[in-house]
C-alpha atoms as a PDB file:
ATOM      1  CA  UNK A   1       4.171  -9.194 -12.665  1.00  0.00           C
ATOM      2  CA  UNK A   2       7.502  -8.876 -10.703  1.00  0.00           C
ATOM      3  CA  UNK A   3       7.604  -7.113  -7.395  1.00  0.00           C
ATOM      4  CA  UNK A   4       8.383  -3.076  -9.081  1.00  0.00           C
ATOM      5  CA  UNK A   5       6.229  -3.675 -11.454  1.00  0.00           C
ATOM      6  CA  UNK A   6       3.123  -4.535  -9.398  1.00  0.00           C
ATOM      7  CA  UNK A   7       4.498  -1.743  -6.305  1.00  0.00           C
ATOM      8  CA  UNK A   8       4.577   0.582  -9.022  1.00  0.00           C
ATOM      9  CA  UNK A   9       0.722  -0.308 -10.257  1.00  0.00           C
ATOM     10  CA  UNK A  10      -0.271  -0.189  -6.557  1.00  0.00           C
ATOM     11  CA  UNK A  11       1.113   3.171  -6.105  1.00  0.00           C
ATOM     12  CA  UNK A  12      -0.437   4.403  -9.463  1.00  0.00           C
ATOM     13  CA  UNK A  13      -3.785   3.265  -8.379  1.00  0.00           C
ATOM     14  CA  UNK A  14      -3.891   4.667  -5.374  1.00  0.00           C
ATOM     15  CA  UNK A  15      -2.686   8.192  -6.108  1.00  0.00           C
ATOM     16  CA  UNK A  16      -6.060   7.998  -9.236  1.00  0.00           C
ATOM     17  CA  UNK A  17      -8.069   8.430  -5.734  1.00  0.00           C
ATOM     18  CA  UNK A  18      -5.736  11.330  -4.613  1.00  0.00           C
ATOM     19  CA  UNK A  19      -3.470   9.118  -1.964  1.00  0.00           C
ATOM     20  CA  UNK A  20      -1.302  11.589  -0.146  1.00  0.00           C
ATOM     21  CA  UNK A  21       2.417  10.444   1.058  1.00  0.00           C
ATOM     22  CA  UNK A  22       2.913   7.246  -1.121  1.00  0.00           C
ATOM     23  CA  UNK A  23       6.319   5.711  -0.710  1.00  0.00           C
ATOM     24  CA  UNK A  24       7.661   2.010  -1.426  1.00  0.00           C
ATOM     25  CA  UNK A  25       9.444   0.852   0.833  1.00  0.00           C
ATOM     26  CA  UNK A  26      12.583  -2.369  -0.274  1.00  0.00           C
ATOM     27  CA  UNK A  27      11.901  -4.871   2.408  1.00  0.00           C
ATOM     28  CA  UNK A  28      14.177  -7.215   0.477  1.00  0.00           C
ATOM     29  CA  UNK A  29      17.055  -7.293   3.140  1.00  0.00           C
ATOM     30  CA  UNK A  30      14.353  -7.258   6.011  1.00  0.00           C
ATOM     31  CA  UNK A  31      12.314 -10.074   5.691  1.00  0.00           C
ATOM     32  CA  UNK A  32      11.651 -12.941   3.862  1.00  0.00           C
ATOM     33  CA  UNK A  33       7.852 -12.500   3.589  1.00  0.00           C
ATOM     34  CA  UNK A  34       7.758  -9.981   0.899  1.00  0.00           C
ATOM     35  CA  UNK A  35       9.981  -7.712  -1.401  1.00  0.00           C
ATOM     36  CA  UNK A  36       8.226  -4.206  -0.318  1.00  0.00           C
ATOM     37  CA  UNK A  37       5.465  -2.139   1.440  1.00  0.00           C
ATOM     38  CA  UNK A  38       3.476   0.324   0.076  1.00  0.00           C
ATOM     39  CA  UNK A  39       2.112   2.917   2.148  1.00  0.00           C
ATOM     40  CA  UNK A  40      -0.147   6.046   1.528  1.00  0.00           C
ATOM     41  CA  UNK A  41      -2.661   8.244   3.367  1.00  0.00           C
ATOM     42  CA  UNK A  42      -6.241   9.344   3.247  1.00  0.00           C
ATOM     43  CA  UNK A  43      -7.672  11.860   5.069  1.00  0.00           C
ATOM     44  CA  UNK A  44     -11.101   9.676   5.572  1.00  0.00           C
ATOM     45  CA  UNK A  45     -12.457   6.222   6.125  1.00  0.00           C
ATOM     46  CA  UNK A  46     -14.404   6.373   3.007  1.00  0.00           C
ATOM     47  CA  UNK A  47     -11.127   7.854   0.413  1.00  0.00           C
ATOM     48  CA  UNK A  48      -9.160   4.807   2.699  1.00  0.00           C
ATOM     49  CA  UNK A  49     -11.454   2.033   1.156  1.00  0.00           C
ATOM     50  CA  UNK A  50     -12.167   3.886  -1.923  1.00  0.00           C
ATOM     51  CA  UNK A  51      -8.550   3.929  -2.656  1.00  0.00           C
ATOM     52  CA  UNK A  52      -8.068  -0.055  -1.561  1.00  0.00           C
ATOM     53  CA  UNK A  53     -11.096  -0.570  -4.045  1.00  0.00           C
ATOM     54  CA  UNK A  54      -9.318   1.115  -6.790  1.00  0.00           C
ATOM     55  CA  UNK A  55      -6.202  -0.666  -6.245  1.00  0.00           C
ATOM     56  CA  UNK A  56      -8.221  -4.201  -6.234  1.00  0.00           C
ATOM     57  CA  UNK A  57     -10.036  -3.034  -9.318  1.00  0.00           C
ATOM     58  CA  UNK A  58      -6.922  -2.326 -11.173  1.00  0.00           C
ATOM     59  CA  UNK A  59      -4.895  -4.915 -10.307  1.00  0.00           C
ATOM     60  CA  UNK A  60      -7.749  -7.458 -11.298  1.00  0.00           C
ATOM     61  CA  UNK A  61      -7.744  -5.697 -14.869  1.00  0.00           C
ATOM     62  CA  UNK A  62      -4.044  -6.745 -14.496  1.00  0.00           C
ATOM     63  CA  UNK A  63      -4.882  -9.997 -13.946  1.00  0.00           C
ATOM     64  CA  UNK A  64      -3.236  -9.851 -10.260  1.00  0.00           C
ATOM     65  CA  UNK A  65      -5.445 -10.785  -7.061  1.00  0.00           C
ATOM     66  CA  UNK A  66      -4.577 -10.319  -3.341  1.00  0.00           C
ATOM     67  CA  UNK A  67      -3.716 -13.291  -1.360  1.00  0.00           C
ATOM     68  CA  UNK A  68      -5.242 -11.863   1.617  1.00  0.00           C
ATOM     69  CA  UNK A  69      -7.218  -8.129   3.176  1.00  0.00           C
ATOM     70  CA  UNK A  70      -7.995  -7.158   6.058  1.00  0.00           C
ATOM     71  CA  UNK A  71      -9.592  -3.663   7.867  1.00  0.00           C
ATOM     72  CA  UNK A  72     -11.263  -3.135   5.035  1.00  0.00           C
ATOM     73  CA  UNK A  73     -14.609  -2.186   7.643  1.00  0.00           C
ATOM     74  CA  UNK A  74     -13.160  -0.559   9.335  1.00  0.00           C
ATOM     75  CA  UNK A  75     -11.211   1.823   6.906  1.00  0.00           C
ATOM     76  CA  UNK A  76      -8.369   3.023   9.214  1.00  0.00           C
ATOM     77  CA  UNK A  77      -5.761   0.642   8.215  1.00  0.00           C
ATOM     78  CA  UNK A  78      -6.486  -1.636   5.343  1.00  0.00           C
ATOM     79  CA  UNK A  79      -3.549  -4.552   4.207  1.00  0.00           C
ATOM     80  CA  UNK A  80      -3.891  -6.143   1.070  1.00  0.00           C
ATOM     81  CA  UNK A  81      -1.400  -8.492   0.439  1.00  0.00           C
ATOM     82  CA  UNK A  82      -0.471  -9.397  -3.047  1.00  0.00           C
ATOM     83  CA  UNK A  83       2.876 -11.563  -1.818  1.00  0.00           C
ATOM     84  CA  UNK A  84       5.421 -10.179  -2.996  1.00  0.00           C
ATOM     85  CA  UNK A  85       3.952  -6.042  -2.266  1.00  0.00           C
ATOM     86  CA  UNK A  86       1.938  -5.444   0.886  1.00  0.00           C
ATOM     87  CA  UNK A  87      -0.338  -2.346  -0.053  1.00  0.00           C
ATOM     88  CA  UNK A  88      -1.315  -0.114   3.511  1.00  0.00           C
ATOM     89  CA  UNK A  89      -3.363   2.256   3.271  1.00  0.00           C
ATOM     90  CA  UNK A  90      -4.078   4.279   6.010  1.00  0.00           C
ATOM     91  CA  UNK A  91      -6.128   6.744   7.235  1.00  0.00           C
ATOM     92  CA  UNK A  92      -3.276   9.724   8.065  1.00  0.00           C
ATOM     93  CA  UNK A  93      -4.296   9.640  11.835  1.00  0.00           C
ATOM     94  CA  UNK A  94      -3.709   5.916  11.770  1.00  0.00           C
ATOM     95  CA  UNK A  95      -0.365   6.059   9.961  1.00  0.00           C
ATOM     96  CA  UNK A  96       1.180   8.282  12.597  1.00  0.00           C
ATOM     97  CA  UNK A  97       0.239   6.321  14.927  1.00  0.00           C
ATOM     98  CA  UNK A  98       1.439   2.922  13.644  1.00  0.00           C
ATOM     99  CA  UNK A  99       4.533   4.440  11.543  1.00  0.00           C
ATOM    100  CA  UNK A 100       5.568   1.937   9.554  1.00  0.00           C
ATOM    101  CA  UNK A 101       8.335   4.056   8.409  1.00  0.00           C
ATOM    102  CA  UNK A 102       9.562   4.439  11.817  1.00  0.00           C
ATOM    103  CA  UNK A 103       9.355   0.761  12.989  1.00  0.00           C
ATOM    104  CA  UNK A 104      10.998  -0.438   9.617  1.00  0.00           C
ATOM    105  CA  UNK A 105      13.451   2.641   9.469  1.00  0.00           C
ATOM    106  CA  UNK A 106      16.320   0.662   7.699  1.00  0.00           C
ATOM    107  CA  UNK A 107      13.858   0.236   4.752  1.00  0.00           C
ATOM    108  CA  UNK A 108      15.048   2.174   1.468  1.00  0.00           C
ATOM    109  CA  UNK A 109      12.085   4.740   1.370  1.00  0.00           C
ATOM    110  CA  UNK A 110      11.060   5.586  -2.641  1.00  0.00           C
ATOM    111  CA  UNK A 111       8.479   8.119  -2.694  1.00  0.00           C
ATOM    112  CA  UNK A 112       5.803   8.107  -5.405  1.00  0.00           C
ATOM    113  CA  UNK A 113       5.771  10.338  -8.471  1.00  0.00           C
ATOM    114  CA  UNK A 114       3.234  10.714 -10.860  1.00  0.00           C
END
């Protein structure tokens, strides 16, 4: 699956658990570790790993496993790596804090659409 394809699944499975604020970002030009972010919000620890279990579930259906996840406990921030697409998904308290958006503001921002 190439990198908008499997963003694109991400962001689809993660707004079936009612993510709020998904966007893409193109990491292409900004580093060589990955072709884009996903980011989305959840308003509690338990929609936060409920919506990281969704996108693990189908992405496996897919046939496409994460290299790596982490937070996943704790369910403020969890990372799931799938190489090309990292998948954050935050709880919304979390994401202010951290703003990804912010700290990688030369990222081309695509914001999800059912």
């Amino acid at each position: 699956m190439e990198a908008k394809e499997l963003a694109t699944a991400i962001c689809a499975a993660a707004s079936d658990k009612k993510a709020r604020d998904i966007v893409t970002m193109d990491m292409t030009q900004l580093t060589p570790t990955c072709d884009a972010f996903v980011v989305c919000s959840a308003n509690t620890a338990t929609q936060v790993r409920a919506i990281a279990d969704n996108i693990e579930e189908k992405l496996a259906e897919a046939g496409v496993s994460f290299l790596h996840k982490e937070g996943y406990r704790e369910g403020e921030w969890i990372l799931m790596d799938y190489g090309d697409v990292v998948a954050h998904v935050f709880r919304q308290e979390a994401r202010e804090y951290y703003a990804l958006e912010h700290l990688w503001s030369d990222a081309p921002l695509t914001p999800y659409e059912d």
